[in-house]
N, C-alpha and C. Protein backbone atom coordinates (compact mmCIF):
# COMPACT_ATOMS: atom_id res chain seq x y z
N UNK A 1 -60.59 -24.00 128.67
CA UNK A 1 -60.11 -23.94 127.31
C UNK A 1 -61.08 -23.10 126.49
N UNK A 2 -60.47 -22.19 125.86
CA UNK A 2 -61.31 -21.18 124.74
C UNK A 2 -62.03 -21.84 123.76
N UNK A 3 -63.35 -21.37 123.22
CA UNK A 3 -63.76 -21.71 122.39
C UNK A 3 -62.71 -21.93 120.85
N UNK A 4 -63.21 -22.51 119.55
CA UNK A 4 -62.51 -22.62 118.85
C UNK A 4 -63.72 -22.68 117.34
N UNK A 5 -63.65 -20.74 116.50
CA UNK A 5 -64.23 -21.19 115.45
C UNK A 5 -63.23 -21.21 114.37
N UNK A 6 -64.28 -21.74 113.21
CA UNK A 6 -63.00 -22.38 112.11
C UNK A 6 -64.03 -21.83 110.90
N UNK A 7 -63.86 -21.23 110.40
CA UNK A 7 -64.26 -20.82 108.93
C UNK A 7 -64.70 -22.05 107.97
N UNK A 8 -65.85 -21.67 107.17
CA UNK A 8 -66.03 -23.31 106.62
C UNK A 8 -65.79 -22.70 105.12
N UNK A 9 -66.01 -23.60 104.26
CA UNK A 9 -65.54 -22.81 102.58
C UNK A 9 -66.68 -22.11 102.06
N UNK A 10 -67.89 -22.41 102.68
CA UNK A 10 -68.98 -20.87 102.24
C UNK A 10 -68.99 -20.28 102.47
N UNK A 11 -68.22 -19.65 103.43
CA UNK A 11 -68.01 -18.14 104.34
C UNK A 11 -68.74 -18.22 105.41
N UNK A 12 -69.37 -19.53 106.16
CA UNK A 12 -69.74 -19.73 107.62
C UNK A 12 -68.81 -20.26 108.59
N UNK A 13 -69.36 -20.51 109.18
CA UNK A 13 -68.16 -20.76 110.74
C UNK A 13 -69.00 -21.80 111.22
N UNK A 14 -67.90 -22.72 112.30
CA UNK A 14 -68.20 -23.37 113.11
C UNK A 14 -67.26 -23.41 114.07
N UNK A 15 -68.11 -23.01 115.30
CA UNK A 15 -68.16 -22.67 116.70
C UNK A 15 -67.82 -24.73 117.45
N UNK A 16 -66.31 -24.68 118.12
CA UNK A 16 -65.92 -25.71 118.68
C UNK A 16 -66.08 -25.42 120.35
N UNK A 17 -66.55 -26.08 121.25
CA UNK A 17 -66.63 -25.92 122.14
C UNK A 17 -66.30 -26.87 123.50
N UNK A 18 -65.00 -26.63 123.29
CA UNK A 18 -64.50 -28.09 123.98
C UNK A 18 -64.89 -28.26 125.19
N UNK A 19 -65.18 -29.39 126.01
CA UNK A 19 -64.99 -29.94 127.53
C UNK A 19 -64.26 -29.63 127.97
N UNK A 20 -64.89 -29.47 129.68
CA UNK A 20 -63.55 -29.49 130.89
C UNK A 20 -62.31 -30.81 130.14
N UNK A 21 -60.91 -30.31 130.14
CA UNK A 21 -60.41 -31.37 130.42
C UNK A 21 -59.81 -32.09 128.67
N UNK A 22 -61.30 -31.03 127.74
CA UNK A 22 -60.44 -31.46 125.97
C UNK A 22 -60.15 -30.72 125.38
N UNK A 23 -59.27 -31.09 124.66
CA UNK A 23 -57.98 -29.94 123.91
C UNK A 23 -58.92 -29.53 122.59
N UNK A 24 -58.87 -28.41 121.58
CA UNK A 24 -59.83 -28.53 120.70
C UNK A 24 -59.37 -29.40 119.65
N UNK A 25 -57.64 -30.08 119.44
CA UNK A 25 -58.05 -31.15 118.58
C UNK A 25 -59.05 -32.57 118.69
N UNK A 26 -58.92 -32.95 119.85
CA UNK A 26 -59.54 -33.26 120.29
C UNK A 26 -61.53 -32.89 119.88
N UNK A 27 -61.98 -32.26 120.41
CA UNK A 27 -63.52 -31.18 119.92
C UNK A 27 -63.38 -31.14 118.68
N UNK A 28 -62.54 -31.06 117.88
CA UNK A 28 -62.70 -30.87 116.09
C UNK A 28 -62.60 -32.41 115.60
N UNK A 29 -61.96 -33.39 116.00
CA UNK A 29 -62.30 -34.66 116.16
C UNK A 29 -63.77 -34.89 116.01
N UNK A 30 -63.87 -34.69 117.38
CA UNK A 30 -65.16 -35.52 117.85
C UNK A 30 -66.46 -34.80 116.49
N UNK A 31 -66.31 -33.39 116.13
CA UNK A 31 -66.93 -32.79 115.68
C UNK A 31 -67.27 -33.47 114.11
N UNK A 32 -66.22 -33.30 113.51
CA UNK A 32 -66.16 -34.12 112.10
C UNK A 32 -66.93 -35.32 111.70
N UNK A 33 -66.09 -36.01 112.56
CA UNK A 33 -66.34 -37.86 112.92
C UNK A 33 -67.32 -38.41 113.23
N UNK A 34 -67.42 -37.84 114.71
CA UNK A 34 -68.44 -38.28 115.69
C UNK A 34 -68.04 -39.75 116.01
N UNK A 35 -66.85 -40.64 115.11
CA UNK A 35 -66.62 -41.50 115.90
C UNK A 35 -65.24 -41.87 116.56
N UNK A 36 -64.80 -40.85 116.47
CA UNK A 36 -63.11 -41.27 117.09
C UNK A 36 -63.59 -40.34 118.60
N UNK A 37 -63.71 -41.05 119.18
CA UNK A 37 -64.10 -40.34 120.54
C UNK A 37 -63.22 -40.80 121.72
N UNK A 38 -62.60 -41.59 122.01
CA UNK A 38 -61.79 -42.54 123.08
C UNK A 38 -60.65 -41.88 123.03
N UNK A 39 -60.06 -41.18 123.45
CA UNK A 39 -58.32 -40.86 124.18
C UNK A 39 -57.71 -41.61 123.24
N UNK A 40 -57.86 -42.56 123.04
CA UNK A 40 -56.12 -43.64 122.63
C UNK A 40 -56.86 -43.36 121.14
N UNK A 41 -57.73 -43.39 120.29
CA UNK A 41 -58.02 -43.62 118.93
C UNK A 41 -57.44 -41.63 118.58
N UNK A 42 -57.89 -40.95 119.23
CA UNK A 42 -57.19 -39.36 119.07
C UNK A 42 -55.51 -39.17 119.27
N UNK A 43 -55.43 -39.83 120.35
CA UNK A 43 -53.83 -39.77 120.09
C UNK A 43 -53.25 -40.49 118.63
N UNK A 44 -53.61 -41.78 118.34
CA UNK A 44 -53.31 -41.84 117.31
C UNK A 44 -52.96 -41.18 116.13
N UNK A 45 -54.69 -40.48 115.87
CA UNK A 45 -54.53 -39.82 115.10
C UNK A 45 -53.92 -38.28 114.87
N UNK A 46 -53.35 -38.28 115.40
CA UNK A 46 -52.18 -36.64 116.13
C UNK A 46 -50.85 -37.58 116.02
N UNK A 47 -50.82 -38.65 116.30
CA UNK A 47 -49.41 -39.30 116.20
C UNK A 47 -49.32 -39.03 114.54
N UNK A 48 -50.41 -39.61 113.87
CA UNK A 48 -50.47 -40.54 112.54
C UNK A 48 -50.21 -38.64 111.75
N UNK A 49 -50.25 -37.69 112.00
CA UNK A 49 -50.07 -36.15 111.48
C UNK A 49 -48.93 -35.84 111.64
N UNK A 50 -48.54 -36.57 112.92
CA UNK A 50 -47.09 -35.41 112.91
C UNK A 50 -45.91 -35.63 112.28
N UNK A 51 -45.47 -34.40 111.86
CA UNK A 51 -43.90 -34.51 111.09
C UNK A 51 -42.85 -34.69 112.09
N UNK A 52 -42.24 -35.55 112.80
CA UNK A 52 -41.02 -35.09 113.28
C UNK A 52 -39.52 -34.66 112.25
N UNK A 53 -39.15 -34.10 112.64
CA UNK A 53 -37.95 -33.47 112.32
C UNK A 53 -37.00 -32.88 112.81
N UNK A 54 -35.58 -32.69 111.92
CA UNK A 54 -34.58 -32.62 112.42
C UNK A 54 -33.77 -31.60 111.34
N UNK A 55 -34.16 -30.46 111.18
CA UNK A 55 -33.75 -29.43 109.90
C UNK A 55 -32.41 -29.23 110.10
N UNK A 56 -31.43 -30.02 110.36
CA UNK A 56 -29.92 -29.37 110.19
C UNK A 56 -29.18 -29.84 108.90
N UNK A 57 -27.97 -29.31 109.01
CA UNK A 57 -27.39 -29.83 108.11
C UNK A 57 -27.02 -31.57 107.49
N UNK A 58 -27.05 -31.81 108.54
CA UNK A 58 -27.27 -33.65 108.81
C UNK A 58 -28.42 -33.91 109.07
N UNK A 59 -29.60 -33.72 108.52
CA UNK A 59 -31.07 -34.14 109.40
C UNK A 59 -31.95 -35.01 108.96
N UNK A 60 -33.37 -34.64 109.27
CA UNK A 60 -34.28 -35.49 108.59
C UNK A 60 -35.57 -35.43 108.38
N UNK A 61 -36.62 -35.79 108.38
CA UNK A 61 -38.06 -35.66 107.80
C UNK A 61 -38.90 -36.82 108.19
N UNK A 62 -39.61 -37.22 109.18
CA UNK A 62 -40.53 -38.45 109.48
C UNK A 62 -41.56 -37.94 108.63
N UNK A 63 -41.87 -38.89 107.70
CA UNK A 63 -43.81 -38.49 107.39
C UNK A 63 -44.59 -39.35 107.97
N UNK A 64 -46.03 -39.00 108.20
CA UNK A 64 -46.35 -39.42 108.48
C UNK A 64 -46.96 -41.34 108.11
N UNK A 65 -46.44 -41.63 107.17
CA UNK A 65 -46.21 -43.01 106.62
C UNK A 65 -45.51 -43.64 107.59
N UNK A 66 -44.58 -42.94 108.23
CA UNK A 66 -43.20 -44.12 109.08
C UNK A 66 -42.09 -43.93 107.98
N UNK A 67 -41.99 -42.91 106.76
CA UNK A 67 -40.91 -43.15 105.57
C UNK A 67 -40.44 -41.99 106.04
N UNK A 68 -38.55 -41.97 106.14
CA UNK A 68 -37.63 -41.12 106.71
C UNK A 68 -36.86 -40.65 105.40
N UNK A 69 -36.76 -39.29 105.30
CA UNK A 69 -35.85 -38.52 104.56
C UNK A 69 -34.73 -38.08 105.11
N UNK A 70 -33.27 -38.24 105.08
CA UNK A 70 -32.54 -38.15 105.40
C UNK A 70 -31.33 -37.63 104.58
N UNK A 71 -30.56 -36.02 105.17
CA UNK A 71 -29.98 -35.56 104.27
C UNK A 71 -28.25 -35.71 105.14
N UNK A 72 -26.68 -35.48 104.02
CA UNK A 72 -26.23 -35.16 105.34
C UNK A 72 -24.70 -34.67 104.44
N UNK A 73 -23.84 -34.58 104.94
CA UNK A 73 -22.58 -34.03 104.10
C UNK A 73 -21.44 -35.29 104.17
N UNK A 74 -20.45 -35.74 102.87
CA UNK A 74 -19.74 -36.50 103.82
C UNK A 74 -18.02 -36.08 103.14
N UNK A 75 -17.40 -36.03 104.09
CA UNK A 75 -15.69 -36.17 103.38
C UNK A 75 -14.82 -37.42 103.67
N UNK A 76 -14.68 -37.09 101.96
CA UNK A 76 -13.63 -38.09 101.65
C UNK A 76 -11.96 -37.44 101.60
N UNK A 77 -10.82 -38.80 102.01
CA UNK A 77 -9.89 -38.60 101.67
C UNK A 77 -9.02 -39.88 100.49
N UNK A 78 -8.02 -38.93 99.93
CA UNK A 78 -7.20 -39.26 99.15
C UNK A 78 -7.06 -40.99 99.44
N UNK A 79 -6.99 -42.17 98.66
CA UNK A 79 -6.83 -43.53 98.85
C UNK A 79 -7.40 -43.74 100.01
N UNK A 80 -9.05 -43.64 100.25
CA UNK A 80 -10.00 -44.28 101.27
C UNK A 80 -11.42 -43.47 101.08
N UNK A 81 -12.35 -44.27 101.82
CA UNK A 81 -13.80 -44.00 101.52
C UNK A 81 -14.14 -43.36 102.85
N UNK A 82 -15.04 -42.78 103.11
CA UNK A 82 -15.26 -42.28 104.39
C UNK A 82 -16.81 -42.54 104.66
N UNK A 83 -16.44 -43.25 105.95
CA UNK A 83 -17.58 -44.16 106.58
C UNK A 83 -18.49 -42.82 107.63
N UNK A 84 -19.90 -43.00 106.91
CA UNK A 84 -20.86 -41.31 107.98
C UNK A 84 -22.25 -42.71 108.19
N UNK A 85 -22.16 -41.81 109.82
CA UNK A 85 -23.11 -42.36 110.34
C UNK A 85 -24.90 -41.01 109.78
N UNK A 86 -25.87 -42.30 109.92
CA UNK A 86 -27.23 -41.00 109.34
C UNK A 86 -27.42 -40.38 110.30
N UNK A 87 -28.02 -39.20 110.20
CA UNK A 87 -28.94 -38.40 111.57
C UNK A 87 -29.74 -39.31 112.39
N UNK A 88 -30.25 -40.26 111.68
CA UNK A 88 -31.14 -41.42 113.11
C UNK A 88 -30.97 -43.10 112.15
N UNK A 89 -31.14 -43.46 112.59
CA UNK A 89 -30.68 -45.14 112.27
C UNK A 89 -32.48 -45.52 111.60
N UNK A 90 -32.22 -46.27 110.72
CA UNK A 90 -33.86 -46.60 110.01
C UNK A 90 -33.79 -48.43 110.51
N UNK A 91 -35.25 -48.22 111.05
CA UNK A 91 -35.54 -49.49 111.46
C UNK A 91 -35.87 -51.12 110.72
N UNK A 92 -36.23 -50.51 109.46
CA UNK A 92 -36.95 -51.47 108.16
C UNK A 92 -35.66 -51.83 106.93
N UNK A 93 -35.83 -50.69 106.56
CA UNK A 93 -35.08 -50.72 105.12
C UNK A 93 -34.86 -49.21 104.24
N UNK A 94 -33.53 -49.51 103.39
CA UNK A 94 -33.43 -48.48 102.70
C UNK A 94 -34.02 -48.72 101.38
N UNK A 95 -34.25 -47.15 100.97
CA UNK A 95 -35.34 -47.70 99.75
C UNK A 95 -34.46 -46.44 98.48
N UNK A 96 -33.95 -46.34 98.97
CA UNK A 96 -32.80 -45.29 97.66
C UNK A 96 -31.96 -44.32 98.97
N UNK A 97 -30.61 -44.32 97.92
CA UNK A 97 -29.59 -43.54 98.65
C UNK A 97 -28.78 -43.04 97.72
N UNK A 98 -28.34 -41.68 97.37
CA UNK A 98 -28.11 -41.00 96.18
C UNK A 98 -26.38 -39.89 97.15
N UNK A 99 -25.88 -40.13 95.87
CA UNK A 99 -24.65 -39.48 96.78
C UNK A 99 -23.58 -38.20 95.50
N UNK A 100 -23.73 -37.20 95.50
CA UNK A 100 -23.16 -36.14 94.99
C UNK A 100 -22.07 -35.49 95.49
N UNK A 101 -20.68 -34.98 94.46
CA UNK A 101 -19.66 -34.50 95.00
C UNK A 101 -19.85 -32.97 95.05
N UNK A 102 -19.05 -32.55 95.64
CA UNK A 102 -19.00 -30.78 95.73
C UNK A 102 -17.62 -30.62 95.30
N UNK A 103 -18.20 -30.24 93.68
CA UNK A 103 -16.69 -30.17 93.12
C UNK A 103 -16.50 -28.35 92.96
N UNK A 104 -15.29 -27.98 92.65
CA UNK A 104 -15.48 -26.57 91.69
C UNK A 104 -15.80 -26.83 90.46
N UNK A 105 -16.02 -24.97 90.11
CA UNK A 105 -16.44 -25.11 88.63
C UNK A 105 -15.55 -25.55 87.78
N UNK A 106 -13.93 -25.30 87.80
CA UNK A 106 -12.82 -25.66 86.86
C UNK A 106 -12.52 -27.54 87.31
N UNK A 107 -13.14 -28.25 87.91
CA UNK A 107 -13.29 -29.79 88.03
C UNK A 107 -14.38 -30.13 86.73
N UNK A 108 -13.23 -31.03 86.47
CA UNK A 108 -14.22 -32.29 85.48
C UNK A 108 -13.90 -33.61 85.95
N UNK A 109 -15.12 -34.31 86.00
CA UNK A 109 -15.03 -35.59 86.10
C UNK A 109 -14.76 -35.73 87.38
N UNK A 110 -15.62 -35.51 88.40
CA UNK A 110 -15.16 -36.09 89.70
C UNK A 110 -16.74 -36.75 90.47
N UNK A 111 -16.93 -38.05 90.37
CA UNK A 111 -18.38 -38.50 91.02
C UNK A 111 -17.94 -39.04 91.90
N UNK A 112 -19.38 -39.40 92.29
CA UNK A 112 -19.06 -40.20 94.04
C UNK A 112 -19.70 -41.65 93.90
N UNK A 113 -19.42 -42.52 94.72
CA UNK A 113 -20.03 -43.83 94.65
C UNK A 113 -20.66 -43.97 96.41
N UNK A 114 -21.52 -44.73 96.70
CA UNK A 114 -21.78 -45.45 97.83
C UNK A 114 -21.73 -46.57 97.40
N UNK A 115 -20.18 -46.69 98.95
CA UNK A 115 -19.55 -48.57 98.32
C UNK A 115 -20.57 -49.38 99.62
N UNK A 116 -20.85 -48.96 99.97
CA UNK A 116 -21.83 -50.01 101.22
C UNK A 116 -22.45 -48.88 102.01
N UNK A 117 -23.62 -49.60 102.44
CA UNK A 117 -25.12 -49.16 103.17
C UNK A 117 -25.27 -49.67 104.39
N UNK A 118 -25.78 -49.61 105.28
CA UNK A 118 -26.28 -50.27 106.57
C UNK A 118 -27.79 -49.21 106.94
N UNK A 119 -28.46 -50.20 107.99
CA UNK A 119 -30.08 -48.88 108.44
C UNK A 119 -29.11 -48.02 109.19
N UNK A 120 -27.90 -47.49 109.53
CA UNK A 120 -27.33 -46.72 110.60
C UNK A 120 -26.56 -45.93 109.70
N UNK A 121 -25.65 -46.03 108.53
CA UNK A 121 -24.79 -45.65 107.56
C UNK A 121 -24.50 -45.71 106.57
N UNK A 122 -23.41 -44.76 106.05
CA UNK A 122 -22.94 -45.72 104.52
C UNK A 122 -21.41 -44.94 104.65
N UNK A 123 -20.56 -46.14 103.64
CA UNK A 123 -19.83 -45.46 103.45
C UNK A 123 -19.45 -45.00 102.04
N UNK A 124 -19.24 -43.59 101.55
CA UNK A 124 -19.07 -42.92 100.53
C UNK A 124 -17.39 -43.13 99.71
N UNK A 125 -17.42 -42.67 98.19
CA UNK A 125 -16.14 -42.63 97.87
C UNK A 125 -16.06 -41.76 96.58
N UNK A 126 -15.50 -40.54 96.48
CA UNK A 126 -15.27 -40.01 94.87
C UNK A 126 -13.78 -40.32 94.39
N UNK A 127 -14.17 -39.87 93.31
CA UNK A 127 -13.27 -40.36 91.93
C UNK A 127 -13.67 -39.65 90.96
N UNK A 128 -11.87 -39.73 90.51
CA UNK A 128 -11.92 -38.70 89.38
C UNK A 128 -12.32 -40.18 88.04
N UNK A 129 -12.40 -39.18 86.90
CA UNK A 129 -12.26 -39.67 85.38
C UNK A 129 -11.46 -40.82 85.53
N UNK A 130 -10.58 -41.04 86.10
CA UNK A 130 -9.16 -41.57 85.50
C UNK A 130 -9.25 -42.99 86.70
N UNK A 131 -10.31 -42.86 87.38
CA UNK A 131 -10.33 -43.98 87.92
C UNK A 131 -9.54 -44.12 89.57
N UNK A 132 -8.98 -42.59 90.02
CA UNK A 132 -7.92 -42.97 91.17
C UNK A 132 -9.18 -41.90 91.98
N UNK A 133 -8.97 -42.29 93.41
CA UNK A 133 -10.03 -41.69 94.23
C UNK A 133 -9.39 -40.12 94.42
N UNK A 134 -10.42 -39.26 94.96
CA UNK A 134 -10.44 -38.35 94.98
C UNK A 134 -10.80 -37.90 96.37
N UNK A 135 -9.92 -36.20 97.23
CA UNK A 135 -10.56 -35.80 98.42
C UNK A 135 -11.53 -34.86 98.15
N UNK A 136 -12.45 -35.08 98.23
CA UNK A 136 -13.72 -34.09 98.20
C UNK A 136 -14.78 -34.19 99.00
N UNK A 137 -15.45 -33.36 98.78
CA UNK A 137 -17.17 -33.37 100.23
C UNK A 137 -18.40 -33.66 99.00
N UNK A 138 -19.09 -34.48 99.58
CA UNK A 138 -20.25 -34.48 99.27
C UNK A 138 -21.03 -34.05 99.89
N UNK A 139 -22.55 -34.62 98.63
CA UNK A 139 -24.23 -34.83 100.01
C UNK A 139 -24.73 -36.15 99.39
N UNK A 140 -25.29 -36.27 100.52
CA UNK A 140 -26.35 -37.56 100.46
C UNK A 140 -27.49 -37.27 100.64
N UNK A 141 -28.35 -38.37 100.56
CA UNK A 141 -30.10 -37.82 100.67
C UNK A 141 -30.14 -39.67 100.58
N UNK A 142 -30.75 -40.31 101.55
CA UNK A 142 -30.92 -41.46 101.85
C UNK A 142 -32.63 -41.66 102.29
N UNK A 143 -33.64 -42.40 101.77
CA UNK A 143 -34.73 -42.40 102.21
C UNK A 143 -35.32 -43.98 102.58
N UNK A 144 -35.90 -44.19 103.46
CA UNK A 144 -36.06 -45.44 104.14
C UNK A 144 -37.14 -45.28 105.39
N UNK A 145 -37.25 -46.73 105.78
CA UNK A 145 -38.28 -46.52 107.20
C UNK A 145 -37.16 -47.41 108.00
């Protein structure tokens, strides 16, 4: 494994020089710290960094907290709500779930409701002004662990 220098904020460097066998996150670890040295306390902390994600149109955002951002599209039809499953199912709880129609510009008065939630789904519903449901597409943005 190649050496590894890293620029410091005075305009010096430091020269990483990993072991047979260690990765340089690992060597920049040990370097900093000096005490996260053990395999399982480094994986951690590479677990405890990473973003997983899922950038599609239905996707999502792990931070590193364990708190999931979750975006996704849903259609409705005329007299019924339409039941969308999330990009990944949340294990804990939802902690806000926000739901917008995709109206045109010559539409007035057409919002959306979320009539029920689950950690796996929800199901959505718009409506016009006048109180009678409406077929239209939304988005959602649901955030939870």
């Amino acid at each position: 494994m190649a050496n590894l220098e890293l620029k410091t904020a005075s305009g010096g460097s430091v020269t990483l020089v990993p072991e047979d066998g260690v990765d340089n996150v690992t060597a920049l670890i040990k370097h900093i710290g000096g005490t996260l040295v053990n395999e399982d306390d480094i994986a951690n902390v590479v677990r405890d960094i990473d973003f997983t994600q899922s950038l599609d149109a239905g996707g999502w955002q792990r931070l590193p907290s364990g708190l999931i951002i979750q975006w996704g599209v849903f259609y409705t039809s005329i007299g019924g709500s339409s039941a969308n499953s999330f990009p990944i199912s949340l294990s804990n709880s939802i902690y806000s779930i926000i739901a917008a129609p995709v109206i045109a510009a010559s539409s007035n008065g057409v919002f959306a409701t979320v009539e029920s939630v689950t950690l796996s789904g929800a199901n959505f519903s718009t409506w016009t002004e006048s109180g009678a449901r409406n077929n239209v597409s939304g988005y959602y943005i649901v955030i939870g662990k």
